[in-house]
N, C-alpha and C. Protein backbone atom coordinates (compact mmCIF):
# COMPACT_ATOMS: atom_id res chain seq x y z
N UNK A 1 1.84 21.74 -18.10
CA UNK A 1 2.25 21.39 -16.76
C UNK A 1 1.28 20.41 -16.11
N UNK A 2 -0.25 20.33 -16.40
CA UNK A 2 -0.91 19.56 -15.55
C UNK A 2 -1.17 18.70 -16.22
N UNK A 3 -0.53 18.22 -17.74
CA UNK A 3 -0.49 16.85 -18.18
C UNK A 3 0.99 16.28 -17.54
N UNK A 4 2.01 16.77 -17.37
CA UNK A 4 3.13 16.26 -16.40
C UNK A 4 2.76 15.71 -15.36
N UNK A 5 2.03 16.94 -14.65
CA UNK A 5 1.92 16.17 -13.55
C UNK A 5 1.18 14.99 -13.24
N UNK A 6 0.00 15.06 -14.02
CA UNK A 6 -0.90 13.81 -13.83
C UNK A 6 -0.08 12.77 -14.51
N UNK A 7 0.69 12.66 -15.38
CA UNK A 7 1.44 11.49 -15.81
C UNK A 7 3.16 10.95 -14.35
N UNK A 8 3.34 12.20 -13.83
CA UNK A 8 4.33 11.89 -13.19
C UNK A 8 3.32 10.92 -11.60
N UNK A 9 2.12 11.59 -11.50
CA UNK A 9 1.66 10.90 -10.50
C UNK A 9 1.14 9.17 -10.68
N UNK A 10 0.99 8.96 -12.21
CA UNK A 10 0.61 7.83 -12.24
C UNK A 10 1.68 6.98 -12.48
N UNK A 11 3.22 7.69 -12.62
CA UNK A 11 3.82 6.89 -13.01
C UNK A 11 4.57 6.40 -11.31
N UNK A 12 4.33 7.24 -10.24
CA UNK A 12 4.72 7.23 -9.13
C UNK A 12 4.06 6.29 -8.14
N UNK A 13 3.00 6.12 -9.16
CA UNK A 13 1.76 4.92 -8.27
C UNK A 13 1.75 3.54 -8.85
N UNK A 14 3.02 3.46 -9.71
CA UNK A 14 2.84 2.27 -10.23
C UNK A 14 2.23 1.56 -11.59
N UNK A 15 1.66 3.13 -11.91
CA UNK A 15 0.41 2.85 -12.85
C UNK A 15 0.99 3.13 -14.26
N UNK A 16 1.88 3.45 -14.60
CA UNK A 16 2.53 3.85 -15.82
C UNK A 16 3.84 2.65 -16.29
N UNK A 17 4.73 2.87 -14.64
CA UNK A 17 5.61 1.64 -15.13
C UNK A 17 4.93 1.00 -13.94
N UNK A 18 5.03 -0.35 -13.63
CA UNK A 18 4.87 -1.24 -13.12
C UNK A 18 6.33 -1.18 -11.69
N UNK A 19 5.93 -1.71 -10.46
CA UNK A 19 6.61 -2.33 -9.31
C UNK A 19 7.00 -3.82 -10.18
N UNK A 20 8.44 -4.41 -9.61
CA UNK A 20 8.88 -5.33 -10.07
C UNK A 20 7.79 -6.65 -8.65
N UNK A 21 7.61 -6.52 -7.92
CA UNK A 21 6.90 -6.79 -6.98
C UNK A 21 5.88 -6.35 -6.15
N UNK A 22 5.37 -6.69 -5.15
CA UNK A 22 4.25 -6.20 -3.88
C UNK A 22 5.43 -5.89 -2.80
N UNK A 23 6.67 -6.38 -2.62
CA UNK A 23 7.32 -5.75 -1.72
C UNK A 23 7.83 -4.41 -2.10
N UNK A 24 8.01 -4.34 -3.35
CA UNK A 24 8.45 -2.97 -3.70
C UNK A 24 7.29 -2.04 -3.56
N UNK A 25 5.95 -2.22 -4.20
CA UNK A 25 4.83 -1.31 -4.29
C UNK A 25 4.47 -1.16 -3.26
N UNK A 26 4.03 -1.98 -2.08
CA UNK A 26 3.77 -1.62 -0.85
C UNK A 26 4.41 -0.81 -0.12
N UNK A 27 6.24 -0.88 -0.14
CA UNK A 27 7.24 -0.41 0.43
C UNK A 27 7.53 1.19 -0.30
N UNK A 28 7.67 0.97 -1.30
CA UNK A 28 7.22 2.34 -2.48
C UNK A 28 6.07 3.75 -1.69
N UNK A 29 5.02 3.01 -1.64
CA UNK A 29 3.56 3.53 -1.61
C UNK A 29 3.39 4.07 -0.33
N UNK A 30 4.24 3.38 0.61
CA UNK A 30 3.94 3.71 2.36
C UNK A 30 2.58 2.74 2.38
N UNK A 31 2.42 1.94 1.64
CA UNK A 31 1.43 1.33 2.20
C UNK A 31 0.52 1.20 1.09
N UNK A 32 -0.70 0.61 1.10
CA UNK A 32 -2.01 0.27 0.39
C UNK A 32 -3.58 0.65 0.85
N UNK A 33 -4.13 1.23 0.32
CA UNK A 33 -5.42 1.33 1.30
C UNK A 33 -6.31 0.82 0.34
N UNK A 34 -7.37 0.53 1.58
CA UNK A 34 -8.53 0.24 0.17
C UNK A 34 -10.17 0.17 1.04
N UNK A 35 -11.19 -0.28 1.04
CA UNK A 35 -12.19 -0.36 1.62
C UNK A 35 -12.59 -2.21 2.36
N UNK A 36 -11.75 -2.58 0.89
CA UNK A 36 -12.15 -4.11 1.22
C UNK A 36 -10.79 -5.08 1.00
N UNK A 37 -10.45 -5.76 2.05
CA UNK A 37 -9.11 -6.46 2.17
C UNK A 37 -9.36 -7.06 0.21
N UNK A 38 -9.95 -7.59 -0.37
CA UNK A 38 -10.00 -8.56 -1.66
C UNK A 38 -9.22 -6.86 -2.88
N UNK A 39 -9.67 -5.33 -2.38
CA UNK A 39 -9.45 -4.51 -3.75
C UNK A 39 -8.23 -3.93 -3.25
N UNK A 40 -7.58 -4.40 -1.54
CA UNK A 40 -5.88 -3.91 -1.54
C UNK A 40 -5.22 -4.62 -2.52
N UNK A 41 -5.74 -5.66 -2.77
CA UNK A 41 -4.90 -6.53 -3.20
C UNK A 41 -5.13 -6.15 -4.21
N UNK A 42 -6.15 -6.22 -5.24
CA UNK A 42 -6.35 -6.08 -6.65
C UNK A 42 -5.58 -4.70 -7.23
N UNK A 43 -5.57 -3.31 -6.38
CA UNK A 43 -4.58 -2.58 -6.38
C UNK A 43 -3.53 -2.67 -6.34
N UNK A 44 -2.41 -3.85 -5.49
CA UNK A 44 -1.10 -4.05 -5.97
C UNK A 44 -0.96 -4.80 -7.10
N UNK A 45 -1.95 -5.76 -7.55
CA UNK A 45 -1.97 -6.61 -8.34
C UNK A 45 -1.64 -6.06 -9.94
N UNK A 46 -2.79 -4.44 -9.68
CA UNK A 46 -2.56 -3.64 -10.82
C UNK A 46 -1.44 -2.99 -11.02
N UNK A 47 -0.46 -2.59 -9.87
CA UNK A 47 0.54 -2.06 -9.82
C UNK A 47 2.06 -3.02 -10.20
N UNK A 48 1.68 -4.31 -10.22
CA UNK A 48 3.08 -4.87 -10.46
C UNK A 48 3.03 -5.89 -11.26
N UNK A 49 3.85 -6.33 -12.15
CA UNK A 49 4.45 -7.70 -12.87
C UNK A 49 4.32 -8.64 -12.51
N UNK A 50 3.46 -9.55 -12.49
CA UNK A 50 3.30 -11.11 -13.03
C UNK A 50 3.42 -11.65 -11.88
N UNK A 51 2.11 -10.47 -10.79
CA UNK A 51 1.72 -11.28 -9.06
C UNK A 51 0.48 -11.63 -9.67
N UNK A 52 0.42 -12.87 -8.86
CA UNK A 52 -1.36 -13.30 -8.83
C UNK A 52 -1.71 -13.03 -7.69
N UNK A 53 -2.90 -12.14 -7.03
CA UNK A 53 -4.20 -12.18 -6.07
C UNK A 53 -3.51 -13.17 -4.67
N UNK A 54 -3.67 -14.43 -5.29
CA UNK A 54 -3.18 -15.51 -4.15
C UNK A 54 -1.63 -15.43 -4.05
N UNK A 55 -0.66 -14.76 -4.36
CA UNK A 55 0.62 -14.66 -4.52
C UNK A 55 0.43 -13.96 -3.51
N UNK A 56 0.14 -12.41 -3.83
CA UNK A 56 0.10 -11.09 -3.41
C UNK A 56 -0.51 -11.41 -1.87
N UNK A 57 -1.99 -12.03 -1.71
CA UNK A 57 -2.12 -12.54 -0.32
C UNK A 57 -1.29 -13.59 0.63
N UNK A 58 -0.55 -13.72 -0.13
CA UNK A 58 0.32 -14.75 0.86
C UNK A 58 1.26 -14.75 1.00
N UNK A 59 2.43 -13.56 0.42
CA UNK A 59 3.35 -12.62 0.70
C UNK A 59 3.81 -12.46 2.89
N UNK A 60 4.06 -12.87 3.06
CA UNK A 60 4.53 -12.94 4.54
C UNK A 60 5.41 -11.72 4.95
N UNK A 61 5.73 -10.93 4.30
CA UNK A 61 6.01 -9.96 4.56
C UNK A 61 5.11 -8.15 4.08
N UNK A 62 4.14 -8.48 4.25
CA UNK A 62 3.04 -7.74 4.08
C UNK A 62 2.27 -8.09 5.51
N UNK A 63 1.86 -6.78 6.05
CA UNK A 63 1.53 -6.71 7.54
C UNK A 63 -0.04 -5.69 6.77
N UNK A 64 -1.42 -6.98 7.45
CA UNK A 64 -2.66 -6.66 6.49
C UNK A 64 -3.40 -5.86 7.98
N UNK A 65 -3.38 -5.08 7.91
CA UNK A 65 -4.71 -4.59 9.40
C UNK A 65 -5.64 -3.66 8.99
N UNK A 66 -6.72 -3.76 10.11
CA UNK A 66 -7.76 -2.65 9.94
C UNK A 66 -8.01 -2.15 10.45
N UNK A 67 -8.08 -0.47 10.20
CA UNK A 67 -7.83 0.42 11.20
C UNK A 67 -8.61 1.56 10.93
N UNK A 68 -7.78 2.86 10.57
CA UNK A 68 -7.80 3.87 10.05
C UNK A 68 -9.26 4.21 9.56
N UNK A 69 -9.88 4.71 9.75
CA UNK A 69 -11.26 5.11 9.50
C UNK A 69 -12.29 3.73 8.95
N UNK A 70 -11.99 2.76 9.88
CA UNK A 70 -12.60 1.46 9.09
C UNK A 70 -12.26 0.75 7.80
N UNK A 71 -11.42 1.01 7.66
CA UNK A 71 -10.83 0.43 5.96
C UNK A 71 -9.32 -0.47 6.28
N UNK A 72 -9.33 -0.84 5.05
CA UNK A 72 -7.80 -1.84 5.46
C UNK A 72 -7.04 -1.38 4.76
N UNK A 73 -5.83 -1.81 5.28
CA UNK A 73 -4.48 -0.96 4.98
C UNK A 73 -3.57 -2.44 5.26
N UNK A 74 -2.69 -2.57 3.97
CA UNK A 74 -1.15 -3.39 3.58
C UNK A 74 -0.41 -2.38 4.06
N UNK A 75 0.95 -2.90 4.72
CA UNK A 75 2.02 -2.20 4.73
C UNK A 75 3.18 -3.42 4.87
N UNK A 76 4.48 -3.02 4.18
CA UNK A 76 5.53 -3.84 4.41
C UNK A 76 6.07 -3.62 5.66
N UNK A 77 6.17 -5.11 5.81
CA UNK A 77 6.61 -5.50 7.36
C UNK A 77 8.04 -4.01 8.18
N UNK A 78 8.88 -3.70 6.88
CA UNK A 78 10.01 -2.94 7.23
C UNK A 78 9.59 -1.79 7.32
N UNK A 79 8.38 -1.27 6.91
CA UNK A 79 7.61 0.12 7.49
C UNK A 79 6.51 0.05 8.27
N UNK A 80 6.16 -0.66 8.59
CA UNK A 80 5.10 -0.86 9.71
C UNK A 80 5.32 -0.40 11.32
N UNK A 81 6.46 -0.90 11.68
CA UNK A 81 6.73 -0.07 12.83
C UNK A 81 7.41 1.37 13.00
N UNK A 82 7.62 1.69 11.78
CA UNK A 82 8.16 3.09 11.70
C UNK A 82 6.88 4.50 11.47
N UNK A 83 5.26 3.35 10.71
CA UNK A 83 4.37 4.23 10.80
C UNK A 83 3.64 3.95 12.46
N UNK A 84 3.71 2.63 13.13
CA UNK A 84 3.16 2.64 14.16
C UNK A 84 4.06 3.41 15.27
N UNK A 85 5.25 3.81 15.50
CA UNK A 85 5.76 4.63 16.52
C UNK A 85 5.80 6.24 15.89
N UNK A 86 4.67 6.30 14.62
CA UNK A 86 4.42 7.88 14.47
C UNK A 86 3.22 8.09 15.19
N UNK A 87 2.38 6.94 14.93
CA UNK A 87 1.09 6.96 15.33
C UNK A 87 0.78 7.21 16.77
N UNK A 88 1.41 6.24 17.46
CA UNK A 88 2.12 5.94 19.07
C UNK A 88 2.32 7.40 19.90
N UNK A 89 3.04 8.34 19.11
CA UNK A 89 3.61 9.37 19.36
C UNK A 89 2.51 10.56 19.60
N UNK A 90 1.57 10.54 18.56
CA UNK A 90 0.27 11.29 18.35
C UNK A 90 -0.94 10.42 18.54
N UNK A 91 -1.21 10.55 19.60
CA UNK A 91 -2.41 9.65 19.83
C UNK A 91 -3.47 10.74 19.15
N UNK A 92 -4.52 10.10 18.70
CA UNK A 92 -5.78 11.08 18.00
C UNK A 92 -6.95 10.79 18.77
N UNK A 93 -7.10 9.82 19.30
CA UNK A 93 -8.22 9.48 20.43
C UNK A 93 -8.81 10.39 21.26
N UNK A 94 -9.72 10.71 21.12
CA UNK A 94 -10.52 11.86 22.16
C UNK A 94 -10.72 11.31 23.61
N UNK A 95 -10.11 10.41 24.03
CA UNK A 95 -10.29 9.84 25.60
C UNK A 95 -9.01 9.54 25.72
């Protein structure tokens, strides 16, 4: 059972079969995180078919911000406002 699962999780991340794109893996994933805008990318890069780095950054429908505990986060443009009016909803701010 916990070789399933670790294979079903990598295959869910992209990492087993491949995203046909960065709109799919981003849109897939709920998003991308990473520490440094250059290893979001290298993370979708690993996740999909025959994107280059400069492809993947210049994707216009990829919404790049930094937020969330200081780190950056990709999200596709068509889920971006559906995680920002969760966020909106629950403010976490202590003031």
């Amino acid at each position: 059972m916990e070789k399933f699962l670790r294979e079903q999780r990598l295959y869910n991340n992209g990492l087993q079969k491949k995203f046909k794109n960065a709109d799919t893996c981003v849109s897939e994933l709920m998003g991308i995180q990473a520490q440094l805008h250059y290893y979001g990318l290298i993370s979708i890069h690993n996740r999909t078919n025959n994107m280059t780095i400069k492809k993947i950054a210049n994707n216009p429908h990829l919404i790049k911000s930094w937020g969330q505990r200081a780190t950056h986060h990709i999200y596709h443009e068509d889920d971006f406002s559906k995680i920002n009016n969760v966020i909106n909803k629950n403010p976490k701010w202590p003031f």
